[in-house]
Protein backbone atom coordinates (compact mmCIF):
# COMPACT_ATOMS: atom_id res chain seq x y z
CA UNK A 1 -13.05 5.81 30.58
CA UNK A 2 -13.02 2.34 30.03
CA UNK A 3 -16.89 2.27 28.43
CA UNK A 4 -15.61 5.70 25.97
CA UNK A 5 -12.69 3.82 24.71
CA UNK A 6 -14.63 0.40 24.10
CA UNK A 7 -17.47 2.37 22.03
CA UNK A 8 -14.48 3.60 20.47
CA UNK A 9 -12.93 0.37 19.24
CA UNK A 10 -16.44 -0.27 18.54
CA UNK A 11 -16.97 1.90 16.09
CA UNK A 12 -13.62 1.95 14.88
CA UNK A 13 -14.16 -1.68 13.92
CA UNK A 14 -17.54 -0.52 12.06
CA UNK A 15 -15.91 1.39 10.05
CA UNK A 16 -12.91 -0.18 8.91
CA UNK A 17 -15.52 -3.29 8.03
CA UNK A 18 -17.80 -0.90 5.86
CA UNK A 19 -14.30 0.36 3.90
CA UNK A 20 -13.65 -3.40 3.31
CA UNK A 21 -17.11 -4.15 2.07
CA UNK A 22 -16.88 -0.50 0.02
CA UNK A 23 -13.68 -2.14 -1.21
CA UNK A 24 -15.01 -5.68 -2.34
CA UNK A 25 -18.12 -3.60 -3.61
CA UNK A 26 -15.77 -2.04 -5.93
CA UNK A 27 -14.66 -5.29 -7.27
CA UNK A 28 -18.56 -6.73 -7.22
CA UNK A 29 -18.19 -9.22 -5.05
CA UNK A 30 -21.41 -11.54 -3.75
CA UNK A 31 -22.82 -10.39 -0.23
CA UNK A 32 -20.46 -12.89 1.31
CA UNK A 33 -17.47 -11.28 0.07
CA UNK A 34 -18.69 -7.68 1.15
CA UNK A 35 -19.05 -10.03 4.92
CA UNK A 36 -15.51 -11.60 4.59
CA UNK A 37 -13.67 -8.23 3.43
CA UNK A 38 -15.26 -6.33 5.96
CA UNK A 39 -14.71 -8.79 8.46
CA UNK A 40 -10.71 -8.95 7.61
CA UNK A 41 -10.39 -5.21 7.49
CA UNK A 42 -12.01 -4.79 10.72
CA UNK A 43 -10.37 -6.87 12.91
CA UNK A 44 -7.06 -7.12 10.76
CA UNK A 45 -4.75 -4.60 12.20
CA UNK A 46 -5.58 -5.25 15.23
CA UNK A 47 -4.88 -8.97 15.43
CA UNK A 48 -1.78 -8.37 14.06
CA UNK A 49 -1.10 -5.61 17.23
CA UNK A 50 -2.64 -7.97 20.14
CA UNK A 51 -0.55 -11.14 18.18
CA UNK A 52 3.01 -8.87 18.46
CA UNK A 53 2.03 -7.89 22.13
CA UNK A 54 1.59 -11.35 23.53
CA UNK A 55 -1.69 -10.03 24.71
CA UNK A 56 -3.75 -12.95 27.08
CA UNK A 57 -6.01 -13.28 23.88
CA UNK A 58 -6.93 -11.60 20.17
CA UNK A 59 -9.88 -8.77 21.18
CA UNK A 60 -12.09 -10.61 18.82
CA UNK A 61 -11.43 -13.98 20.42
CA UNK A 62 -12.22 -12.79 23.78
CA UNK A 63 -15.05 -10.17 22.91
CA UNK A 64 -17.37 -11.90 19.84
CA UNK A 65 -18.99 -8.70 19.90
CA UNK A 66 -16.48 -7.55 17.66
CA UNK A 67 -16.90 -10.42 14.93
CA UNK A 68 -20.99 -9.41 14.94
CA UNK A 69 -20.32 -5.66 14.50
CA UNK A 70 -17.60 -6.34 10.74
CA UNK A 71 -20.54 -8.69 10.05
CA UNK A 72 -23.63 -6.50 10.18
CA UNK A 73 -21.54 -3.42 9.16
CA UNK A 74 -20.81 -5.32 5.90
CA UNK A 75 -24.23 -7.01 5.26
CA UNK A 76 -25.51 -3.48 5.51
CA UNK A 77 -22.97 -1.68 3.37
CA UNK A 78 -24.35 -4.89 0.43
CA UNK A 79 -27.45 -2.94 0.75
CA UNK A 80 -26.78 0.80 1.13
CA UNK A 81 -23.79 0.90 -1.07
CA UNK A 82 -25.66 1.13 -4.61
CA UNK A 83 -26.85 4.36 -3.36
CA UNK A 84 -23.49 5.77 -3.45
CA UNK A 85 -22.41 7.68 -6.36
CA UNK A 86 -18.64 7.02 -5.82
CA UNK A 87 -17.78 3.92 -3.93
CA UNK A 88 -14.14 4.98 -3.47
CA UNK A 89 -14.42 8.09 -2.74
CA UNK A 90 -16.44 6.44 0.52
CA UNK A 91 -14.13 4.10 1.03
CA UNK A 92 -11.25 6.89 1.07
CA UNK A 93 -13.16 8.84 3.57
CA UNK A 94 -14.37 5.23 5.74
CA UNK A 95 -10.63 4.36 6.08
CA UNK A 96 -9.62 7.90 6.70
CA UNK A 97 -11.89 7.37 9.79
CA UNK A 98 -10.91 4.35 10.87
CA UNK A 99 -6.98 5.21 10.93
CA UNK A 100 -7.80 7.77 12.77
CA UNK A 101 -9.22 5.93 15.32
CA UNK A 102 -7.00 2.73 15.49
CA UNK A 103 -4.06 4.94 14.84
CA UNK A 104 -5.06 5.83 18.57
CA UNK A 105 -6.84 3.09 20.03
CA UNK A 106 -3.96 0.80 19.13
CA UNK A 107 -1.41 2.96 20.95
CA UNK A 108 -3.88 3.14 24.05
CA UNK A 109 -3.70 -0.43 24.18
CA UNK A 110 0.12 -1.09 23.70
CA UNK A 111 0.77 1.25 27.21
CA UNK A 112 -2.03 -0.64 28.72
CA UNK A 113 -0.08 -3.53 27.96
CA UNK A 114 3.14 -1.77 29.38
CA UNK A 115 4.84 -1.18 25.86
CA UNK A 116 7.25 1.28 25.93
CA UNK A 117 6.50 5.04 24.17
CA UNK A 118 7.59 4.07 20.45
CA UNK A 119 6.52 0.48 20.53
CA UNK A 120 3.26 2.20 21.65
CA UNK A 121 3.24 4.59 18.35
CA UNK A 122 4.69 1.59 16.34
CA UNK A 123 1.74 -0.39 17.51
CA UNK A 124 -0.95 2.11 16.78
CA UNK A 125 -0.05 2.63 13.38
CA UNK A 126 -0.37 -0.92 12.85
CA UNK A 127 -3.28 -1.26 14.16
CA UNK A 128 -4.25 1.45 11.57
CA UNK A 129 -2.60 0.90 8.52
CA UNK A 130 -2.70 -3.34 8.10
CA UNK A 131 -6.40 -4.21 7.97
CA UNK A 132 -6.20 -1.84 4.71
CA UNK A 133 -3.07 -3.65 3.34
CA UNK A 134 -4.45 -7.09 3.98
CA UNK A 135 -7.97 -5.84 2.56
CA UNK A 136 -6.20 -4.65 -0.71
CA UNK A 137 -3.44 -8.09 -0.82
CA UNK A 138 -6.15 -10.24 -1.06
CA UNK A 139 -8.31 -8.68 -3.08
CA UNK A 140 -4.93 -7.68 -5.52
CA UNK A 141 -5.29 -4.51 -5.93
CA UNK A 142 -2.76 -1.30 -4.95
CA UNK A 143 -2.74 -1.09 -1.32
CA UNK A 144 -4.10 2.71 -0.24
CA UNK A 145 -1.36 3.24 2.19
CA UNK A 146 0.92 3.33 -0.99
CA UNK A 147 -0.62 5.37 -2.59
CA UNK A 148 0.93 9.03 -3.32
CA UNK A 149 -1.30 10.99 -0.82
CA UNK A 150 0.04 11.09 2.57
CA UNK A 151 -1.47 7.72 4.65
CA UNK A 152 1.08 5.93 7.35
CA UNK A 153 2.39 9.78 8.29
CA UNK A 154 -1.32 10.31 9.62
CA UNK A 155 -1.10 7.32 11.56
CA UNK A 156 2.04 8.04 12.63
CA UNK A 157 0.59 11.93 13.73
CA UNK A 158 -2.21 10.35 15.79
CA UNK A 159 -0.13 7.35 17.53
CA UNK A 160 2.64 10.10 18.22
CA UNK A 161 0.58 12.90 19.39
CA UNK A 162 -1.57 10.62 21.68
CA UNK A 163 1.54 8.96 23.11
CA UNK A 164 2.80 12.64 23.81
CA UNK A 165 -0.34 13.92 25.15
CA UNK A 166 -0.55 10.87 27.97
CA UNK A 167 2.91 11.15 28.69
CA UNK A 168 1.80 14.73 29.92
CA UNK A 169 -1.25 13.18 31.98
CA UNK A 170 -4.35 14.59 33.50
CA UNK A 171 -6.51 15.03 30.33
CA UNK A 172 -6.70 11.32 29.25
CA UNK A 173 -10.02 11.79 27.14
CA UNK A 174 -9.52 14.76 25.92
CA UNK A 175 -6.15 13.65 24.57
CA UNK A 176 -7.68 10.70 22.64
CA UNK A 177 -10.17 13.28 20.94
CA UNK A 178 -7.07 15.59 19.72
CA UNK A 179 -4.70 12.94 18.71
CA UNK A 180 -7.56 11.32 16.66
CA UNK A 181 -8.58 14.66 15.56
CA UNK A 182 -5.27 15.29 14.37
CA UNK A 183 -4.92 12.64 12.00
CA UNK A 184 -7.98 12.44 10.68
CA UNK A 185 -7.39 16.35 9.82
CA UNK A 186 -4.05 15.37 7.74
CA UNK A 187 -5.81 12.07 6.24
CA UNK A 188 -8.75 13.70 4.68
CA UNK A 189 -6.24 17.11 3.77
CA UNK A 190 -4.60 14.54 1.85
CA UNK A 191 -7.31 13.11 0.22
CA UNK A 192 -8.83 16.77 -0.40
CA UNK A 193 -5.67 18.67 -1.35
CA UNK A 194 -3.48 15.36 -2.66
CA UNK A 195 -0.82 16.01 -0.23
CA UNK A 196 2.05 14.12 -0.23
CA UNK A 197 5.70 13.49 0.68
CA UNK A 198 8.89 13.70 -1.27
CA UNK A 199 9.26 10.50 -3.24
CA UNK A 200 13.25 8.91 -3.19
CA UNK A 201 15.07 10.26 -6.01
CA UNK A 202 13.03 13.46 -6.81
C-alpha cells in the first residue's frame, strides 16, 4: 500500500508541475520559468501541509525525487505545450487532476501523522488547493480556486469522503480510488457544466 500511495504522490506532483508550467506558458515565460512555476505548484501545497504538521521533514527535503519529477514535468511541458490548442483549458483539466489527488493524498498523510478527522480533511484540501494559489500570487493573476466554478468544495468532497471511507476500514485502496474519483467527478462537472455555489448577497 505504501508503493500505490507513493506512485500516487508521484504523479500527483507531475501534474500539479505541468499546470504550473501550462500556467507560466500562458504568460510566455522562458523555459526557466515554466521549471520554477512548475516546481512551486508541485511541491507547494504540500510544504505548506508537512510545515503545519510538524512532520520530521518537508517530503521534498527528505525524498529529492520529488524536486526531479516538477523539474522534468515542466521542461517537458516547454516543449509539448505549443501543440496545445488551448493552454488553459489544459491547465483547468491538469489542476482538476491534481486536486483530486492531493485533496486525498494530503488527508492520508495528516492520519498517518495522527491528525485528528477534520484536521485530516483541513489538511488535504490544502494540500490541494495552495500550490494553485501560490502559482497564480506570484505570477499575479486571479487565483483558480476563486474563480466562480466550484474548486475548494471538490477538495473538500475528496478529503471528506476519504476521511469517511477509512474511518469505516477494511477497503483502504479502494477508498483512495472513490474519494479521488469523487472529486475529480465534481471538479471537471464544474469546469464542463460551470457549476457553482451561491455567491453572499444573491
Amino acid at each position: 500500500m505504501d508503493e500505490v500511495i507513493q506512485l500516487a504522490d508521484f504523479v500527483a506532483v507531475a501534474v500539479f508541475a505541468i499546470s504550473g508550467a501550462l500556467a507560466a506558458g500562458e504568460q510566455k515565460q522562458d523555459i526557466l520559468g515554466f521549471v520554477l512555476f512548475g516546481t512551486i505548484t508541485g511541491v507547494g501545497g504540500g510544504t505548506v501541509r508537512d510545515l503545519l504538521l510538524d512532520t520530521d521533514a518537508v517530503f521534498w527535503i527528505a525524498d529529492t525525487r520529488y524536486l526531479w519529477i516538477c523539474m522534468l514535468s515542466a521542461a517537458a511541458t516547454w516543449f509539448l505545450a505549443p501543440m496545445f490548442r488551448s493552454l488553459h483549458m489544459v491547465l483547468l483539466w491538469a489542476d482538476a487532476v491534481g486536486l483530486a489527488l492531493f485533496s486525498v493524498l494530503g488527508a492520508n498523510k495528516a492520519m498517518q501523522w495522527g491528525a485528528p478527522p477534520v484536521v485530516a480533511v483541513v489538511m488535504g484540501m490544502m494540500t490541494a488547493s495552495f500550490g494553485s494559489l501560490i502559482r497564480d500570487t506570484l505570477l499575479n493573476q486571479k487565483p483558480v480556486l476563486l474563480e466562480p466554478e466550484i474548486y475548494v468544495s471538490a477538495a473538500l468532497l475528496g478529503a471528506a469522503s476519504y476521511v469517511a471511507i477509512h474511518g469505516v476500514g477494511g477497503f483502504e485502496s479502494a477508498g483512495m480510488l472513490i474519494a479521488m474519483a469523487l472529486a475529480f467527478l465534481l471538479r471537471g462537472s464544474a469546469i464542463v457544466f460551470g457549476l457553482k455555489l451561491p455567491k453572499f448577497g444573491n
